[in-house]
PDB file of N, CA and C in Angstrom:
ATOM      1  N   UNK A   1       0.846  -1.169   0.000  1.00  0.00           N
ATOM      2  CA  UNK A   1       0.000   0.000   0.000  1.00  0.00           C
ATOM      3  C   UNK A   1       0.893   1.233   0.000  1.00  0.00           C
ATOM      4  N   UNK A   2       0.336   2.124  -0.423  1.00  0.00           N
ATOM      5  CA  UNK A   2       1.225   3.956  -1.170  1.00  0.00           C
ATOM      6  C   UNK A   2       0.211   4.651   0.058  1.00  0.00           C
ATOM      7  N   UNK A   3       0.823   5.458   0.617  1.00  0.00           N
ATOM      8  CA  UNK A   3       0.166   6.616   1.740  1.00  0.00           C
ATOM      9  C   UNK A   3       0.573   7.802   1.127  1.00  0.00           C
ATOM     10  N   UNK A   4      -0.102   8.888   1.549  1.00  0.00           N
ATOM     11  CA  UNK A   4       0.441  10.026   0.921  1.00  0.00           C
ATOM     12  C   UNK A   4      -0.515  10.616   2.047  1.00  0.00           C
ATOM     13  N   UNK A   5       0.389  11.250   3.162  1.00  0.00           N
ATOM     14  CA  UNK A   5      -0.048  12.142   3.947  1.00  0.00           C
ATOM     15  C   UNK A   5       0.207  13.709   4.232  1.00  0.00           C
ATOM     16  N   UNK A   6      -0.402  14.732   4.825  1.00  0.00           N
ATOM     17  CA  UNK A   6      -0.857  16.054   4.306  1.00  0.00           C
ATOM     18  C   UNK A   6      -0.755  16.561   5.757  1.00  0.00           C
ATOM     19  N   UNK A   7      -0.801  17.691   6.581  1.00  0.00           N
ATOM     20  CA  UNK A   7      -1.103  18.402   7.844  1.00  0.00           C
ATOM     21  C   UNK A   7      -1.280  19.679   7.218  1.00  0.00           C
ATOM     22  N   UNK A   8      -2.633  19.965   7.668  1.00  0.00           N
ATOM     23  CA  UNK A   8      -3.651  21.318   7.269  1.00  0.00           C
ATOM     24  C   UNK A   8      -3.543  21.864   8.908  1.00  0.00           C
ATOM     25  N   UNK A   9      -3.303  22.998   8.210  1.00  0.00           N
ATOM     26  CA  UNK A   9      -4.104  24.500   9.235  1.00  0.00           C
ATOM     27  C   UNK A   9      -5.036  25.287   9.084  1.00  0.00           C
ATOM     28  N   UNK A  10      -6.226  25.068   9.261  1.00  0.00           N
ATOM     29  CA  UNK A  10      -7.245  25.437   8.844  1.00  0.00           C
ATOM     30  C   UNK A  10      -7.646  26.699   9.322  1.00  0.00           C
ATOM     31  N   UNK A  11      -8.045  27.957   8.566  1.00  0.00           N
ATOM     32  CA  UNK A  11      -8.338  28.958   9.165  1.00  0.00           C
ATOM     33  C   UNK A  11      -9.933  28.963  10.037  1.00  0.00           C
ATOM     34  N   UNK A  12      -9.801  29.792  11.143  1.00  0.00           N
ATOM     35  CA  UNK A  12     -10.769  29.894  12.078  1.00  0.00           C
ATOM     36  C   UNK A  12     -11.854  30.020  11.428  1.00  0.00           C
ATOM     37  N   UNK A  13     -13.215  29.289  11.990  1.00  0.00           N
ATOM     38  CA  UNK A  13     -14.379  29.429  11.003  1.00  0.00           C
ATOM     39  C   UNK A  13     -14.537  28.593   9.847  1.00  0.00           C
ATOM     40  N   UNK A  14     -13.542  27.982   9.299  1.00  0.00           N
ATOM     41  CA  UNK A  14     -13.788  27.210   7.983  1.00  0.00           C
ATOM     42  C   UNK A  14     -13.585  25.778   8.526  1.00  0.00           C
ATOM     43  N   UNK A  15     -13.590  25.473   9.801  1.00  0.00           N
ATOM     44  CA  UNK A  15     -13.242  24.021   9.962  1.00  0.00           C
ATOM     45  C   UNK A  15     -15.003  23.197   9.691  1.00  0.00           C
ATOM     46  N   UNK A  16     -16.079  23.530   9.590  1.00  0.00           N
ATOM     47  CA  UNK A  16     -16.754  22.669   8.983  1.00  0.00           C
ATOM     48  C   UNK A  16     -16.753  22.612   7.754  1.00  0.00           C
ATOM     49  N   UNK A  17     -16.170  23.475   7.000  1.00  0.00           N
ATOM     50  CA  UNK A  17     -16.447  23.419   5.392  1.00  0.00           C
ATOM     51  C   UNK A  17     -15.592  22.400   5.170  1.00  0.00           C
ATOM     52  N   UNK A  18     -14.148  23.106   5.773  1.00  0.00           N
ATOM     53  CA  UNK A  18     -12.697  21.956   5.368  1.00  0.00           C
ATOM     54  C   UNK A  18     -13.420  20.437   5.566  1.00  0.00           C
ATOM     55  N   UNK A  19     -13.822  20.443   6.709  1.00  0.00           N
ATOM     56  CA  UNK A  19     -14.462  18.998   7.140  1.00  0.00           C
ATOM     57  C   UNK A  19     -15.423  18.120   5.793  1.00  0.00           C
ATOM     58  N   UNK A  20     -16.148  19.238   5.633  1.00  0.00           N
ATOM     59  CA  UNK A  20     -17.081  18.225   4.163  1.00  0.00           C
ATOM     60  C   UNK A  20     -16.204  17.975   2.948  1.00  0.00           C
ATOM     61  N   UNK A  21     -15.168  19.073   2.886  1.00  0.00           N
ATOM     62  CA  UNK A  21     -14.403  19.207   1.644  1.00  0.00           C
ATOM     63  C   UNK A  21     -13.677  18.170   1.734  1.00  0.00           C
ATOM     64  N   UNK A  22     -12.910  17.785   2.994  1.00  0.00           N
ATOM     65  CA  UNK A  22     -12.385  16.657   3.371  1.00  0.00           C
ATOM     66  C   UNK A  22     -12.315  15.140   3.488  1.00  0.00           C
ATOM     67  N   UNK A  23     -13.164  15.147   3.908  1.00  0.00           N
ATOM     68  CA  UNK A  23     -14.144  13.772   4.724  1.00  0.00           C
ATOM     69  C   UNK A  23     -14.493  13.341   3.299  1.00  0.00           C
ATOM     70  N   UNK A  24     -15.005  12.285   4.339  1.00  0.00           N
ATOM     71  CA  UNK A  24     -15.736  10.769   3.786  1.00  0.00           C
ATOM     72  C   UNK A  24     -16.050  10.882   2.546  1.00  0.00           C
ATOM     73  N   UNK A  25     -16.544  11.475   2.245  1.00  0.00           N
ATOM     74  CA  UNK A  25     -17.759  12.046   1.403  1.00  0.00           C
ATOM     75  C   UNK A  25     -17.398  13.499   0.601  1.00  0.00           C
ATOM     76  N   UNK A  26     -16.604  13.601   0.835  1.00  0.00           N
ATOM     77  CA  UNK A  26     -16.049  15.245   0.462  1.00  0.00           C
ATOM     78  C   UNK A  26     -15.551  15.465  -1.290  1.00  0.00           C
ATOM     79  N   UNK A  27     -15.523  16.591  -1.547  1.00  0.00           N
ATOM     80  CA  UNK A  27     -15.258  16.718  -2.567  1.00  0.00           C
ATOM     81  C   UNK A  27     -13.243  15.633  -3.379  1.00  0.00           C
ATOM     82  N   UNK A  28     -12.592  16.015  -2.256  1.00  0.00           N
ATOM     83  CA  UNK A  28     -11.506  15.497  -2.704  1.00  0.00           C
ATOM     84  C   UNK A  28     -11.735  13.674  -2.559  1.00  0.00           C
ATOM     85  N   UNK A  29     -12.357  13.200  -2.038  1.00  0.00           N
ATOM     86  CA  UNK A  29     -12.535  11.815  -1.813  1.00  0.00           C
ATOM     87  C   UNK A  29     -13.681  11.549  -3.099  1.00  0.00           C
ATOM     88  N   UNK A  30     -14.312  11.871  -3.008  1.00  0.00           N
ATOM     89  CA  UNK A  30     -14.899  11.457  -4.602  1.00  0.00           C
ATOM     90  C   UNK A  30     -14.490  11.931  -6.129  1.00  0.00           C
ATOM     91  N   UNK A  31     -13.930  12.661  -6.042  1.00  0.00           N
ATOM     92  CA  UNK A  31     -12.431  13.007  -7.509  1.00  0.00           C
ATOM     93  C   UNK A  31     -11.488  11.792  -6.968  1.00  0.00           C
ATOM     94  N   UNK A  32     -11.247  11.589  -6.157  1.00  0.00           N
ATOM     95  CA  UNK A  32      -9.877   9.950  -5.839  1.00  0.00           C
ATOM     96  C   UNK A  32     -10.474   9.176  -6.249  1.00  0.00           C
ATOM     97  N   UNK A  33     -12.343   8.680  -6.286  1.00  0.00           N
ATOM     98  CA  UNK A  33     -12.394   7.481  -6.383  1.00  0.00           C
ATOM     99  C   UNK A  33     -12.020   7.290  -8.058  1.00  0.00           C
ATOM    100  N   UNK A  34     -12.168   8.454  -8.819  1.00  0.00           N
ATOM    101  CA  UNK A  34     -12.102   8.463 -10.385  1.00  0.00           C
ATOM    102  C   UNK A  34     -10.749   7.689 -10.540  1.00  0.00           C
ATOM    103  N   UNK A  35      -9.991   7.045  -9.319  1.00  0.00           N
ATOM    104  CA  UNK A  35      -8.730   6.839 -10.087  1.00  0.00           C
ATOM    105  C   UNK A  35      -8.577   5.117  -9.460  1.00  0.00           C
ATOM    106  N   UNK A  36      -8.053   4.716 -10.293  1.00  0.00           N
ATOM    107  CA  UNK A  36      -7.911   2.668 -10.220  1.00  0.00           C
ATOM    108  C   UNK A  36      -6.976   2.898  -9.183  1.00  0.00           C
ATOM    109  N   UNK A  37      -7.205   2.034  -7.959  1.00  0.00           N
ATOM    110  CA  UNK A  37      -5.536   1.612  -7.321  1.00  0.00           C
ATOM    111  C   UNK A  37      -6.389   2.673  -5.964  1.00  0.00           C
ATOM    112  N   UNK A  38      -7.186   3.380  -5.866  1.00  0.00           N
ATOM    113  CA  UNK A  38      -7.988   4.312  -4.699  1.00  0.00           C
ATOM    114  C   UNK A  38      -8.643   3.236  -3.818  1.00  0.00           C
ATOM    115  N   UNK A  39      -7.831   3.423  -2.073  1.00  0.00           N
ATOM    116  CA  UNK A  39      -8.238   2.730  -1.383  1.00  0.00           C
ATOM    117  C   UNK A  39      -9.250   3.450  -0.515  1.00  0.00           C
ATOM    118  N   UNK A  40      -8.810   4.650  -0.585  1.00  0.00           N
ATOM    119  CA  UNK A  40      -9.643   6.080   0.720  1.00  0.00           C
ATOM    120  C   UNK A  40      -8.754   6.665   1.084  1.00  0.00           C
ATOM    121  N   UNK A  41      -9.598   7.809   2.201  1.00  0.00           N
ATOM    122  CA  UNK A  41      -8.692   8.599   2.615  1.00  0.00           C
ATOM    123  C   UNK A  41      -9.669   8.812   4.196  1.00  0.00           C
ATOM    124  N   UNK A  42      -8.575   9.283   5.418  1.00  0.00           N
ATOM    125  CA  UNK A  42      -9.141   9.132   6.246  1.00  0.00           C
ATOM    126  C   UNK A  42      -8.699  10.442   6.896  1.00  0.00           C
ATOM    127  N   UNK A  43      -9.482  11.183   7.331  1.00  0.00           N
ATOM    128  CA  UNK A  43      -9.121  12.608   8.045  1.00  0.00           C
ATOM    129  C   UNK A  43      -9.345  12.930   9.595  1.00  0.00           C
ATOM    130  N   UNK A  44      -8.303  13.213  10.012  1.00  0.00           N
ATOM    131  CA  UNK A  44      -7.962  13.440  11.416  1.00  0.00           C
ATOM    132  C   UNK A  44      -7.873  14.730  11.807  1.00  0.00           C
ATOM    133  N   UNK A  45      -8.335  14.956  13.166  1.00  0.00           N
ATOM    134  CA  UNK A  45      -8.388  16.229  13.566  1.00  0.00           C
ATOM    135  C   UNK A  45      -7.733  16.272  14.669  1.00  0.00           C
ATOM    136  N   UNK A  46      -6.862  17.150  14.846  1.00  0.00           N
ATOM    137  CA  UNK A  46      -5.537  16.833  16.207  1.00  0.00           C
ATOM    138  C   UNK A  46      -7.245  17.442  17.291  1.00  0.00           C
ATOM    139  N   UNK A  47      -6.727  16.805  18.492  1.00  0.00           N
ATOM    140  CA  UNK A  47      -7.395  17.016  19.422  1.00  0.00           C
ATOM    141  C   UNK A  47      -6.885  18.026  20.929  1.00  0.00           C
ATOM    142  N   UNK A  48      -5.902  18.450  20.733  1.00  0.00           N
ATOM    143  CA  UNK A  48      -4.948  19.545  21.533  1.00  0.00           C
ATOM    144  C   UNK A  48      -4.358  20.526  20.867  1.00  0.00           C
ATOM    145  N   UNK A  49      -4.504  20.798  19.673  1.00  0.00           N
ATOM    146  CA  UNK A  49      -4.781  21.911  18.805  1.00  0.00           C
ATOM    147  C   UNK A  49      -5.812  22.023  17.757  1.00  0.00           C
ATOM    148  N   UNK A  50      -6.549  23.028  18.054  1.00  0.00           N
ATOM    149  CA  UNK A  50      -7.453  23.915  17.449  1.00  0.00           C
ATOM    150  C   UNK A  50      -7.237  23.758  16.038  1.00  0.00           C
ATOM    151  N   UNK A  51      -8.076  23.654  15.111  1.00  0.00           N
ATOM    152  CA  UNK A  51      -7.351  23.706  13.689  1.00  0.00           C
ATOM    153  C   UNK A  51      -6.429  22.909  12.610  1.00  0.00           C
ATOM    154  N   UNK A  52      -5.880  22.390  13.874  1.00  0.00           N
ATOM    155  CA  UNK A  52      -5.144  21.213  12.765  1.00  0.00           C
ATOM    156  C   UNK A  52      -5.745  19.798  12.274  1.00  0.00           C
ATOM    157  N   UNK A  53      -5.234  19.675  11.201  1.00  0.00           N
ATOM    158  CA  UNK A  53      -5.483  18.187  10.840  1.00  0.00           C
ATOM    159  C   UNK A  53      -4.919  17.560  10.146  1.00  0.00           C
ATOM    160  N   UNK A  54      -4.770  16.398  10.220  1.00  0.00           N
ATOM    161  CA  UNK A  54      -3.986  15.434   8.651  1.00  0.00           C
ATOM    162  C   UNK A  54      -5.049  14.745   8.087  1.00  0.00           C
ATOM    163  N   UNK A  55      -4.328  14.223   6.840  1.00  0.00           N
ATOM    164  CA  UNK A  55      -5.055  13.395   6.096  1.00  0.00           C
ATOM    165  C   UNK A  55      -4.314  12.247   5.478  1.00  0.00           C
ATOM    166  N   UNK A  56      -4.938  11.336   5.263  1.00  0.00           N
ATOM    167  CA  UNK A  56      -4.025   9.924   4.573  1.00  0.00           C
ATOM    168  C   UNK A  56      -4.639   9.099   3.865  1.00  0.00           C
ATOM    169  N   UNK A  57      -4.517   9.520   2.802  1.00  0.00           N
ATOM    170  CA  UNK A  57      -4.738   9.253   1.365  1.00  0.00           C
ATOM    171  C   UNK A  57      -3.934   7.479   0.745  1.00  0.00           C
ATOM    172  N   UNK A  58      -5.010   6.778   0.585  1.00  0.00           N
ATOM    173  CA  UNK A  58      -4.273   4.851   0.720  1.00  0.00           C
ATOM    174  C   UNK A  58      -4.639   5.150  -0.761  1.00  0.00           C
ATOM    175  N   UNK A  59      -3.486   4.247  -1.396  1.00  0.00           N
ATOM    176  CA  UNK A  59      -3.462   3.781  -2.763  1.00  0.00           C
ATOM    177  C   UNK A  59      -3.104   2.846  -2.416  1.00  0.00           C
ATOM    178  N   UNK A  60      -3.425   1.370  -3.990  1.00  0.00           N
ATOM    179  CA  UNK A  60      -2.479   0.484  -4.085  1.00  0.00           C
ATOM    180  C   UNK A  60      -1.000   0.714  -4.202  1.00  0.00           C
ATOM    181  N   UNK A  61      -0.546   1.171  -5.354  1.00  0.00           N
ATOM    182  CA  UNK A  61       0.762   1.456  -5.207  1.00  0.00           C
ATOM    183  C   UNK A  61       0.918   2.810  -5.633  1.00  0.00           C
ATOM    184  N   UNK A  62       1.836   3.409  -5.673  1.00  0.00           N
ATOM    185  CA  UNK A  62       2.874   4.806  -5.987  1.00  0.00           C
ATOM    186  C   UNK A  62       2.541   4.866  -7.474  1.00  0.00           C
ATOM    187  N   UNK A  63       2.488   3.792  -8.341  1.00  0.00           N
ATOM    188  CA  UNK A  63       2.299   4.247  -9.490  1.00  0.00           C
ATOM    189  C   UNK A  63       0.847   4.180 -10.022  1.00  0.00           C
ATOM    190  N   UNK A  64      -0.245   3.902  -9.066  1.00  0.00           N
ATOM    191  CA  UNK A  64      -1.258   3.763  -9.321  1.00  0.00           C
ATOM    192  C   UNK A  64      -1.739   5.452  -9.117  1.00  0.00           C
ATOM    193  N   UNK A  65      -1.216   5.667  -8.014  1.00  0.00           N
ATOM    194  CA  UNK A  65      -1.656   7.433  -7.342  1.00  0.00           C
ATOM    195  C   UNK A  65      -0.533   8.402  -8.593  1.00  0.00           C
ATOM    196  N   UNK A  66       0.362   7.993  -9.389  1.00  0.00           N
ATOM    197  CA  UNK A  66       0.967   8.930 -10.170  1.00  0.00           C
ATOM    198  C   UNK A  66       0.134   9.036 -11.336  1.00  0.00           C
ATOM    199  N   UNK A  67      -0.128   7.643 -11.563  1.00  0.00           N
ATOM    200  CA  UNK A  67      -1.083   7.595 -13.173  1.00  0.00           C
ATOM    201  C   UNK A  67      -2.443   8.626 -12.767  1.00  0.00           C
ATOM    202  N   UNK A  68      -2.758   8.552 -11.438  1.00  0.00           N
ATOM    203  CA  UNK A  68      -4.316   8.907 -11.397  1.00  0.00           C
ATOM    204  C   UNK A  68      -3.852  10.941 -11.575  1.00  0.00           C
ATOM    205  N   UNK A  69      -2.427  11.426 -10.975  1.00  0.00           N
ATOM    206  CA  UNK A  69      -2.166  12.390 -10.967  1.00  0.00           C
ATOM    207  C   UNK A  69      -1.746  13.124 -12.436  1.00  0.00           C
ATOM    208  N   UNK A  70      -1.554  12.495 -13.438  1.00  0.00           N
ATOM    209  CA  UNK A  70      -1.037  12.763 -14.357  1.00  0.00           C
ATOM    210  C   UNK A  70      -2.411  12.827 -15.275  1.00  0.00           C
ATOM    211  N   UNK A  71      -3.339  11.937 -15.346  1.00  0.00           N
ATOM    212  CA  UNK A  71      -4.594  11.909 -16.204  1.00  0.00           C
ATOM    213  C   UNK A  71      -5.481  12.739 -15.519  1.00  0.00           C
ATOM    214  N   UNK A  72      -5.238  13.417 -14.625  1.00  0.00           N
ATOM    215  CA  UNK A  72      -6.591  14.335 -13.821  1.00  0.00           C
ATOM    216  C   UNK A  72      -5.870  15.887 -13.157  1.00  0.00           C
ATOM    217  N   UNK A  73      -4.575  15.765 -13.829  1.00  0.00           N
ATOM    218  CA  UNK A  73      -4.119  17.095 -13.655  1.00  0.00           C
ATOM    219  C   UNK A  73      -4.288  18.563 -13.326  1.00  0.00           C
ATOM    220  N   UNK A  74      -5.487  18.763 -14.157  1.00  0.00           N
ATOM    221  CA  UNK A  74      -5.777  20.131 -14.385  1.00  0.00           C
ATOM    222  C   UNK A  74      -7.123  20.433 -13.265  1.00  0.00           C
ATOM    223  N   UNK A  75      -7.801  18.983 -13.328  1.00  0.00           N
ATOM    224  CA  UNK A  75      -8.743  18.753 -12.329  1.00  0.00           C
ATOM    225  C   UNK A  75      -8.664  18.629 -10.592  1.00  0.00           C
ATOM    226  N   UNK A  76      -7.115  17.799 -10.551  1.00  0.00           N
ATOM    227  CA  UNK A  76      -6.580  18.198  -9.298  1.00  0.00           C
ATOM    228  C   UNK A  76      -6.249  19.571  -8.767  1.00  0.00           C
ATOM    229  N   UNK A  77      -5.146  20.394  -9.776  1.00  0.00           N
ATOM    230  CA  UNK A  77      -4.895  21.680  -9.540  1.00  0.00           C
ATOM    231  C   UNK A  77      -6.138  22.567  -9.672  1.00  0.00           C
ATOM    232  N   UNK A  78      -7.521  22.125  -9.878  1.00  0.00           N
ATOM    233  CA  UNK A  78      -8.633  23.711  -9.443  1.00  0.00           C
ATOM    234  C   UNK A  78      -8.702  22.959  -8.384  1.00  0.00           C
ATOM    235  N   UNK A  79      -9.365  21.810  -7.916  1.00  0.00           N
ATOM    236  CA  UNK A  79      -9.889  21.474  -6.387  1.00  0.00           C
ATOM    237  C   UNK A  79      -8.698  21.596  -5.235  1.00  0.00           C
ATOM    238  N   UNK A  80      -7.734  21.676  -5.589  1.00  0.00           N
ATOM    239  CA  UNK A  80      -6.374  22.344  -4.662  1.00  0.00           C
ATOM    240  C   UNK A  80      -6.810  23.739  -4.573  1.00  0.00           C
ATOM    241  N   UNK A  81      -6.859  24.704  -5.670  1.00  0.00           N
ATOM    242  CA  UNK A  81      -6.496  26.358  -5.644  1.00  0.00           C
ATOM    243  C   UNK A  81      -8.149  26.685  -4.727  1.00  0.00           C
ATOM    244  N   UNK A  82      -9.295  25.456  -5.753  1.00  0.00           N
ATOM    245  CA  UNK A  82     -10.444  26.438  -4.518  1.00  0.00           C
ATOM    246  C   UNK A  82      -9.958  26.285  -3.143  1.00  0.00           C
ATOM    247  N   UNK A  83      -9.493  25.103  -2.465  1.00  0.00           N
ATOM    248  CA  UNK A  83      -9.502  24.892  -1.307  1.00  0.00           C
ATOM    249  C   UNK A  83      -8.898  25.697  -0.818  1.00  0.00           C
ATOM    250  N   UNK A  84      -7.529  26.535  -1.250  1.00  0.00           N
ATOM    251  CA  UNK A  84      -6.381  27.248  -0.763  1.00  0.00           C
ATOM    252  C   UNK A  84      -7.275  28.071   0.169  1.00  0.00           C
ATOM    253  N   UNK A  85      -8.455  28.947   0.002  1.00  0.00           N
ATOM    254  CA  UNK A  85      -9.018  29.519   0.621  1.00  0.00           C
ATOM    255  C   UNK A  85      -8.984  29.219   2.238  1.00  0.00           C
ATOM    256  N   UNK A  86      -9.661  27.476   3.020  1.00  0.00           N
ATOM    257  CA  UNK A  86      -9.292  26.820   3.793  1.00  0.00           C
ATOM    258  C   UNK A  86      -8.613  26.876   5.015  1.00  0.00           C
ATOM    259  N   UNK A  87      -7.807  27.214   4.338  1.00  0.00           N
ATOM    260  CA  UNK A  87      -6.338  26.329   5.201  1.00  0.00           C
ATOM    261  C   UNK A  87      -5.527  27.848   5.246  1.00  0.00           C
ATOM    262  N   UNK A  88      -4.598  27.856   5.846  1.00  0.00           N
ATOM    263  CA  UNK A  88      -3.152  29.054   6.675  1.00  0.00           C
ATOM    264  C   UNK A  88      -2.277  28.628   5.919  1.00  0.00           C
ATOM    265  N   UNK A  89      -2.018  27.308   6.677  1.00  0.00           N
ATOM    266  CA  UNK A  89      -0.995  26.243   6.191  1.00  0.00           C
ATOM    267  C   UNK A  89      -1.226  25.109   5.391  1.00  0.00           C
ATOM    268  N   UNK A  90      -0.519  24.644   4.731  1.00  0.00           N
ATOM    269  CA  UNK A  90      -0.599  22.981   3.809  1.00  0.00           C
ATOM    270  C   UNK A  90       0.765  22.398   3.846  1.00  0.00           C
ATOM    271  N   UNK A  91       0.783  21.309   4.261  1.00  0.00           N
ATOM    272  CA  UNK A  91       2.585  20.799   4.501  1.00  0.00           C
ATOM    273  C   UNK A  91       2.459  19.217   3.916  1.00  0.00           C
ATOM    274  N   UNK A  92       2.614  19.231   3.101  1.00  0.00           N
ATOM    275  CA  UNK A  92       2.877  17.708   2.513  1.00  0.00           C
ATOM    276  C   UNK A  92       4.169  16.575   3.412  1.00  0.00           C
ATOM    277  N   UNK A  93       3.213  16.106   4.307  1.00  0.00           N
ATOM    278  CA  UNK A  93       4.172  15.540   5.392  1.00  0.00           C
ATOM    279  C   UNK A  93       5.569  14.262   4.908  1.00  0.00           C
ATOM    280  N   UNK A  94       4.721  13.524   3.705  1.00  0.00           N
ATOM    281  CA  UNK A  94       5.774  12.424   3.286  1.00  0.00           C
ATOM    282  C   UNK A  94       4.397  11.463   2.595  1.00  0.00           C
ATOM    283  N   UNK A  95       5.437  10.742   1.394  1.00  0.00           N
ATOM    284  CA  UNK A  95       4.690   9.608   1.079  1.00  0.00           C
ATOM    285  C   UNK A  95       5.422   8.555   1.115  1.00  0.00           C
ATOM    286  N   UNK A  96       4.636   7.237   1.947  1.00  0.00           N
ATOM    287  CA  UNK A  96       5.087   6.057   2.434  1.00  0.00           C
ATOM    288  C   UNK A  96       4.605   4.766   1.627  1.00  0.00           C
ATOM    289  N   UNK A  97       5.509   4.325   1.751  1.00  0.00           N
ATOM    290  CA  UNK A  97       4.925   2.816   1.006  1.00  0.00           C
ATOM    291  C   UNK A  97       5.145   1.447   2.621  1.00  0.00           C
ATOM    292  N   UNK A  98       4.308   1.331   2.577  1.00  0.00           N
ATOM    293  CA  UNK A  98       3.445   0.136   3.782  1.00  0.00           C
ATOM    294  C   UNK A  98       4.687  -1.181   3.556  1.00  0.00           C
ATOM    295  N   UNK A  99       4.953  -1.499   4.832  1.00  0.00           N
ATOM    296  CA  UNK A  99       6.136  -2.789   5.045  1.00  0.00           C
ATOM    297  C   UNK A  99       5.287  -3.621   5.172  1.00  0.00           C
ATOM    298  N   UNK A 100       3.685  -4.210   5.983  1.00  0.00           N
ATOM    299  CA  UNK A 100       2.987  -5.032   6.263  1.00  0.00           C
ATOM    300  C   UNK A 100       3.033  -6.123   5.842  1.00  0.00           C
ATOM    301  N   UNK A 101       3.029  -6.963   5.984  1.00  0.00           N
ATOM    302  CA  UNK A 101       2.538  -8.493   5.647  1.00  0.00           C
ATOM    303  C   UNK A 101       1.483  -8.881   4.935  1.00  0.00           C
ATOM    304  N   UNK A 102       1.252  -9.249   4.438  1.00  0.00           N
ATOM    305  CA  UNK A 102       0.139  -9.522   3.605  1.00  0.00           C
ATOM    306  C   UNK A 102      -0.977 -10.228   4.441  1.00  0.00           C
ATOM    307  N   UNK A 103      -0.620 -10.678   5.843  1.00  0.00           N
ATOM    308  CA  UNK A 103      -1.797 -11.256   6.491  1.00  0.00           C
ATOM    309  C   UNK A 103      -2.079  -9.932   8.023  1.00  0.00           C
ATOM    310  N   UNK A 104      -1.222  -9.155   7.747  1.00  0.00           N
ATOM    311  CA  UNK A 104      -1.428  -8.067   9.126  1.00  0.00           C
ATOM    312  C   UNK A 104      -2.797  -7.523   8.175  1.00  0.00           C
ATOM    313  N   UNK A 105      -3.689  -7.331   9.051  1.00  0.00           N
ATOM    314  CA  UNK A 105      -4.561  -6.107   9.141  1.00  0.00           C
ATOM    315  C   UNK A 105      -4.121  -4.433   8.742  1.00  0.00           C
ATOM    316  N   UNK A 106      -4.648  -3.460   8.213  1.00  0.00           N
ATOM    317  CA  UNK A 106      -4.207  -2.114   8.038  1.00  0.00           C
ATOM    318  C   UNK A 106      -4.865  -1.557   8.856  1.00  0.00           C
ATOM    319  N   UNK A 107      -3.988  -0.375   9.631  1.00  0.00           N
ATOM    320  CA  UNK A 107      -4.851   0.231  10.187  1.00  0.00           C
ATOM    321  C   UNK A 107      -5.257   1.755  10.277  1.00  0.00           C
TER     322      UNK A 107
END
């Protein structure tokens, strides 16, 4: 499995919008499913600071999340620029590729 995780600073007042834009159900999670190799994405909200959050975005592999980035390009970069509004900060924390076992559970 390919992770690709994110830490948002969300400006005061916009944390329910970020939240729908975000989430389950949100605009960026249903543009991912358009792409093969899309496992989800799961959004966290730090709980001892105000405002922050990450996100972690599961693919099958690295080249499944590049192909989906390269054929939806122009479509990724507007749903990025509206969001810019959002957020203070955006910090692209790291993308990981999963050591697991094939019989461990993900969690």
């Amino acid at each position: 499995m390919y992770v690709i995780v994110w830490e948002f600073h969300v400006r005061t007042g916009c944390e329910e919008e970020f939240e729908q834009v975000y989430g389950q159900d949100g605009e960026w999670v249903q543009f991912f499913r358009r792409g093969d190799g899309y496992l989800g994405t799961a959004l966290h909200r730090d709980v001892g600071r105000a405002g922050r959050y990450i996100t972690i975005d599961r693919w099958t592999t690295q080249e499944a999340y590049d192909l989906f980035r390269q054929r939806w390009l122009i479509e990724y970069a507007d749903i990025d620029r509206r969001c810019e509004s959002l957020t203070e900060k955006e910090v692209h924390i790291g993308s990981f590729a999963s050591l697991m076992g094939s019989n461990q559970i993900p969690g």
